[in-house]
N, C-alpha and C. Protein backbone atom coordinates (compact mmCIF):
# COMPACT_ATOMS: atom_id res chain seq x y z
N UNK A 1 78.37 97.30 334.86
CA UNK A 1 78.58 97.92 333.56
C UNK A 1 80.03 97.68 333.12
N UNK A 2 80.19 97.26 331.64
CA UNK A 2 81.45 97.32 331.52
C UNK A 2 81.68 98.53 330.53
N UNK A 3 82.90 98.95 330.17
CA UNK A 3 83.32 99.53 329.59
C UNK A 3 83.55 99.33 327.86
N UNK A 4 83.14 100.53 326.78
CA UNK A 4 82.53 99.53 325.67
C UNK A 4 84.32 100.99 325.07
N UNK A 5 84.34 100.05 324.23
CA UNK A 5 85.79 99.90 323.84
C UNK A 5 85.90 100.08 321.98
N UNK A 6 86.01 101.24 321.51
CA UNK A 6 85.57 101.09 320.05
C UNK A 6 87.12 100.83 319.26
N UNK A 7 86.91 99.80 318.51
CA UNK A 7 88.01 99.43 317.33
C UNK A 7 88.28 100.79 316.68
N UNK A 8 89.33 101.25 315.96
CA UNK A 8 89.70 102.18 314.80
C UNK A 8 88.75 101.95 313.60
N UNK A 9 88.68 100.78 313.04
CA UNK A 9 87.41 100.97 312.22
C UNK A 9 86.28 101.28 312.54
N UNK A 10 85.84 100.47 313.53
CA UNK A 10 84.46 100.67 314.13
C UNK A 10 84.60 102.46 314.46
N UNK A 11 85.20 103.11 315.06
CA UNK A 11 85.25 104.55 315.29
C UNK A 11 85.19 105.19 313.70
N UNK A 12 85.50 104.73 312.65
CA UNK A 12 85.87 105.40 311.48
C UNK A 12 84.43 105.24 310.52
N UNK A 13 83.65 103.79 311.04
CA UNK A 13 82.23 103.65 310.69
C UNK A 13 81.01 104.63 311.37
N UNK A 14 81.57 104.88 312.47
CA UNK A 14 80.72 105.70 312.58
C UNK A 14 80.48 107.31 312.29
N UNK A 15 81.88 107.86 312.33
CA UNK A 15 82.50 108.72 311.68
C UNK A 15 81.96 109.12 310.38
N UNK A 16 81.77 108.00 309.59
CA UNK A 16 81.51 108.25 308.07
C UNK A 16 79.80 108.38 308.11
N UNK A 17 79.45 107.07 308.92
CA UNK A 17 77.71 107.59 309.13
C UNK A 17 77.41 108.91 309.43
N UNK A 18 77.95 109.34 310.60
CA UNK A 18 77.18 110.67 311.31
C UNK A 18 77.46 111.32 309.97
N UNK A 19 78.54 111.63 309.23
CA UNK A 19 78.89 112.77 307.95
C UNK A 19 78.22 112.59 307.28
N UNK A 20 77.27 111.47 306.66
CA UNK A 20 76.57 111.49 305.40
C UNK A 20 75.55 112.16 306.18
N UNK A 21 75.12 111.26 307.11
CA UNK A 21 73.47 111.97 307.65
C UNK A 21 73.76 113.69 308.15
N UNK A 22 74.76 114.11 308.43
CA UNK A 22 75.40 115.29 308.26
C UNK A 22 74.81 116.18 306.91
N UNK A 23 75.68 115.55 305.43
CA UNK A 23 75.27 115.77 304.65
C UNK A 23 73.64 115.82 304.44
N UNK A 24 72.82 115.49 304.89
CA UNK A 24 71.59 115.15 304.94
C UNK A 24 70.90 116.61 305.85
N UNK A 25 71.20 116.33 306.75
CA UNK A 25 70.79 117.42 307.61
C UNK A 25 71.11 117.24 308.78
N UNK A 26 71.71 118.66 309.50
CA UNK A 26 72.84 118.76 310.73
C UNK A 26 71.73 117.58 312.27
N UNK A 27 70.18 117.78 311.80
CA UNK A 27 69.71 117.71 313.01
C UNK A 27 69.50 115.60 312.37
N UNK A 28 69.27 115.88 311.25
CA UNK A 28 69.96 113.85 311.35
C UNK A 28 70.97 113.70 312.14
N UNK A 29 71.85 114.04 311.82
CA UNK A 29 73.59 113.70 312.62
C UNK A 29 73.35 113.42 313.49
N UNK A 30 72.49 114.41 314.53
CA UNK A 30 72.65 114.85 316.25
C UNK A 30 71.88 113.36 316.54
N UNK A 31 70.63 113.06 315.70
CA UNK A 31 69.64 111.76 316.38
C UNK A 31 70.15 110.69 315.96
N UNK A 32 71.42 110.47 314.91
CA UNK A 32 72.19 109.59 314.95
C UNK A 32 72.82 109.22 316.10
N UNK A 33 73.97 110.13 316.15
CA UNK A 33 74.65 110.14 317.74
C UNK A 33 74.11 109.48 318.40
N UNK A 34 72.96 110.42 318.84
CA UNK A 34 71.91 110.29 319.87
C UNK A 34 71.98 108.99 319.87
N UNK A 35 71.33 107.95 319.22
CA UNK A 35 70.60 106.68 318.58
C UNK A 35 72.25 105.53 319.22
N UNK A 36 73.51 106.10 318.82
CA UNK A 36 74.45 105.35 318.66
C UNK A 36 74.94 104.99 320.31
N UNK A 37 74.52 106.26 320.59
CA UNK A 37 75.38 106.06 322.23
C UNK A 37 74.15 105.79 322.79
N UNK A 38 72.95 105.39 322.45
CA UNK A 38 71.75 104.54 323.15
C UNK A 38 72.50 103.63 323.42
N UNK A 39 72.72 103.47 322.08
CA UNK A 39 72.90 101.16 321.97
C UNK A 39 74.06 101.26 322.88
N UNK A 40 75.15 101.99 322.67
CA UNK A 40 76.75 102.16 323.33
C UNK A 40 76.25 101.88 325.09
N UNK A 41 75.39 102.82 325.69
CA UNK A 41 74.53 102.41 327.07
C UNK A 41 74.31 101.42 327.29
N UNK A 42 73.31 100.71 326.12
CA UNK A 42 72.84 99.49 326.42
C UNK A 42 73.97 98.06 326.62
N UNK A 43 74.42 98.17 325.51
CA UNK A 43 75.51 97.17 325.71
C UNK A 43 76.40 97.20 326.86
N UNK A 44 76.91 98.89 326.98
CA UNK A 44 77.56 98.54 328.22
C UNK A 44 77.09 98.22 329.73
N UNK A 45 75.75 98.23 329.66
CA UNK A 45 74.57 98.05 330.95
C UNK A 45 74.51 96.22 330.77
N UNK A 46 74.07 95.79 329.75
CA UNK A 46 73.65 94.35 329.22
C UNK A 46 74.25 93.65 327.65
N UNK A 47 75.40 93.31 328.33
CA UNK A 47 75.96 93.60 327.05
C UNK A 47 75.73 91.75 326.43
N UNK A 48 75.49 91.36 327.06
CA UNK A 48 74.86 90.00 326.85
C UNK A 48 73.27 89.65 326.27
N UNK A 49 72.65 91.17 326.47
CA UNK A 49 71.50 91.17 325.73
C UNK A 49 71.22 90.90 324.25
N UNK A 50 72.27 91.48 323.49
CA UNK A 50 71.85 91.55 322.40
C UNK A 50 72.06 89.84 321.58
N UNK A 51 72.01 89.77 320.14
CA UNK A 51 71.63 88.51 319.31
C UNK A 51 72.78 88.01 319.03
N UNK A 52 73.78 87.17 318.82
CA UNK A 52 74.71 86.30 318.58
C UNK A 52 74.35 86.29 317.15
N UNK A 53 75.86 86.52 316.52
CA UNK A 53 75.62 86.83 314.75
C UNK A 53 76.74 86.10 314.05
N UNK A 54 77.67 85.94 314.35
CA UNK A 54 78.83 84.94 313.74
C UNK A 54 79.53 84.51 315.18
N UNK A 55 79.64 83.98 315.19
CA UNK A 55 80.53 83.18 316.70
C UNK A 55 80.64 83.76 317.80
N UNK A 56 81.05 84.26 318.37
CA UNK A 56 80.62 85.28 319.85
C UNK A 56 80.60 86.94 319.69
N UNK A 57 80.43 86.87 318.39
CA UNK A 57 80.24 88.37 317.95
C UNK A 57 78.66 88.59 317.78
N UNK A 58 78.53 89.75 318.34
CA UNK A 58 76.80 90.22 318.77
C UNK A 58 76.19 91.52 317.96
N UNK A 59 75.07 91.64 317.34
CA UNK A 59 74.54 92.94 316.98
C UNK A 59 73.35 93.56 318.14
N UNK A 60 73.79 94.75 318.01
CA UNK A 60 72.61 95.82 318.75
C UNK A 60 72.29 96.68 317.59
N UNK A 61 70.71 96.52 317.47
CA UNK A 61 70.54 97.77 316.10
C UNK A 61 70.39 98.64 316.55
N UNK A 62 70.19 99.82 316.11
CA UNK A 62 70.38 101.72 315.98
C UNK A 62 68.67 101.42 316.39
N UNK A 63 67.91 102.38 317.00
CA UNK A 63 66.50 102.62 316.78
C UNK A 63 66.22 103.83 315.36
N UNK A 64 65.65 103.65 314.70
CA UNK A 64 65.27 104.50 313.23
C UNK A 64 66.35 104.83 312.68
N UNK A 65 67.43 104.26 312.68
CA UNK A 65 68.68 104.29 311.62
C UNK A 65 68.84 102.86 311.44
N UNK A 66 69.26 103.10 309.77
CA UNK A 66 69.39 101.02 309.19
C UNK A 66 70.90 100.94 309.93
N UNK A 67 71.26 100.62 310.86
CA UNK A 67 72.35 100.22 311.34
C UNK A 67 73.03 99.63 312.75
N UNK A 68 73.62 98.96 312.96
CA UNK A 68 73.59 98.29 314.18
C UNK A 68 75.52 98.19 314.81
N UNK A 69 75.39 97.67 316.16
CA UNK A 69 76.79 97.99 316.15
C UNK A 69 76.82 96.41 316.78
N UNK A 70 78.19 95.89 316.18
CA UNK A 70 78.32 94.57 316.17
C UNK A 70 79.96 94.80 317.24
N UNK A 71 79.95 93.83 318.00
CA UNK A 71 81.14 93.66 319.59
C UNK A 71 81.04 92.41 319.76
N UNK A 72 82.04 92.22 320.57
CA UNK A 72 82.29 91.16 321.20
C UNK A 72 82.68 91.16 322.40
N UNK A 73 82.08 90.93 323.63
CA UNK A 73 82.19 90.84 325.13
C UNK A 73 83.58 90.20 325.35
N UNK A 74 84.40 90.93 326.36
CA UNK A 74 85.86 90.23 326.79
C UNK A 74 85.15 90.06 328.25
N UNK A 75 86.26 89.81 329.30
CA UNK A 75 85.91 90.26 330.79
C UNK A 75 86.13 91.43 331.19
N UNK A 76 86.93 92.07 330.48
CA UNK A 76 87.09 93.77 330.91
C UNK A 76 86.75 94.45 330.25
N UNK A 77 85.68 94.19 329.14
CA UNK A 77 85.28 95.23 328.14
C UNK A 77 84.24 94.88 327.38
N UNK A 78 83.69 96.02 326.25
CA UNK A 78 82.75 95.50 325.86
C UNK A 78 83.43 96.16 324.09
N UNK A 79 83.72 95.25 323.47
CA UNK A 79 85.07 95.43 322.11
C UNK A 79 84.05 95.99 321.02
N UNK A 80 84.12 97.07 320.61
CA UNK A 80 83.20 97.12 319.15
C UNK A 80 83.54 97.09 317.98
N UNK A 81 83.27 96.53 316.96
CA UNK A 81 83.98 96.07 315.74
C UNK A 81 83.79 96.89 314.53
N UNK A 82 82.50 96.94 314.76
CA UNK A 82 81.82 97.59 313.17
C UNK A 82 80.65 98.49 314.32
N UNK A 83 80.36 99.23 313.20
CA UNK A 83 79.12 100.34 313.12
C UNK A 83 79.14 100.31 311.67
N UNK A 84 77.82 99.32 311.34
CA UNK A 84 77.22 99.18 310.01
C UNK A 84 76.04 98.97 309.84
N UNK A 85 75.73 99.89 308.76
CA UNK A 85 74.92 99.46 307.81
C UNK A 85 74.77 97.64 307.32
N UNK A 86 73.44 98.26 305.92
CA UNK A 86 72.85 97.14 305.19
C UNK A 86 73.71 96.55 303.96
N UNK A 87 75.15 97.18 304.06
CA UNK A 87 75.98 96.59 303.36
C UNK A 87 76.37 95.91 303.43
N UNK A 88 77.63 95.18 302.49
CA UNK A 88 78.17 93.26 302.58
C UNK A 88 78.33 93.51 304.09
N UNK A 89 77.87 92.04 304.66
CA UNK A 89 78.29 91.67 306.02
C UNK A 89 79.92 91.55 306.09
N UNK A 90 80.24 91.40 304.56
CA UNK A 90 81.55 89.84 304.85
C UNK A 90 82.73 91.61 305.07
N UNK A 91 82.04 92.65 304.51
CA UNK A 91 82.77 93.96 305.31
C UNK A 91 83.30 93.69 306.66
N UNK A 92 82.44 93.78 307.46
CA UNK A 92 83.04 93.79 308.80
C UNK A 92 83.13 92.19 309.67
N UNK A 93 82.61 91.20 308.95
CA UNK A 93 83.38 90.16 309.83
C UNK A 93 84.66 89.59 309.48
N UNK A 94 85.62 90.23 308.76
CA UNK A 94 86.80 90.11 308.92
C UNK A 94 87.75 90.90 309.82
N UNK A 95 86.94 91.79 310.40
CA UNK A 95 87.52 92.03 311.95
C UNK A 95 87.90 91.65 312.95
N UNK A 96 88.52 91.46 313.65
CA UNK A 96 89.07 90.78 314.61
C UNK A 96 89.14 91.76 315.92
């Protein structure tokens, strides 16, 4: 397992998700979470599992939320970039 490592944006994307679905209803939020630190498991269990999406940057989608969390594997970590939505891509692949 490696250790999954969230960017300041990527922490601030998700931040803003859980609050709308917040806004929505407290018990959305919680199966957000829930949903987010699935994938956060998974990647850090197989972090080579997921789909290759712009150059060695990878998506894992959310299960029943439109959203996926996009990283990039180092040797000591597992880097996360974005937590996004079905919005412009060209949003978060100017991350580094």
């Amino acid at each position: 397992m490696l250790p999954v490592i969230f960017r300041p944006a990527a922490d601030a994307d998700a931040a803003t998700a859980k609050a709308w679905y917040a806004g929505y209803s407290p018990d959305a939020a919680d199966r957000f979470v829930d949903a987010l630190a699935d994938v956060v498991s998974l990647i850090s269990e197989y972090p080579q599992a997921s789909q290759l999406v712009v150059g060695e940057t990878r998506r894992a989608v959310l299960r029943r939320f439109p959203y996926a969390v996009y990283y990039r594997i180092t040797p000591e970590a597992v880097v996360v970039l974005a937590v996004h939505g079905r919005q412009d891509p060209a949003h978060w692949k100017t991350r580094e």
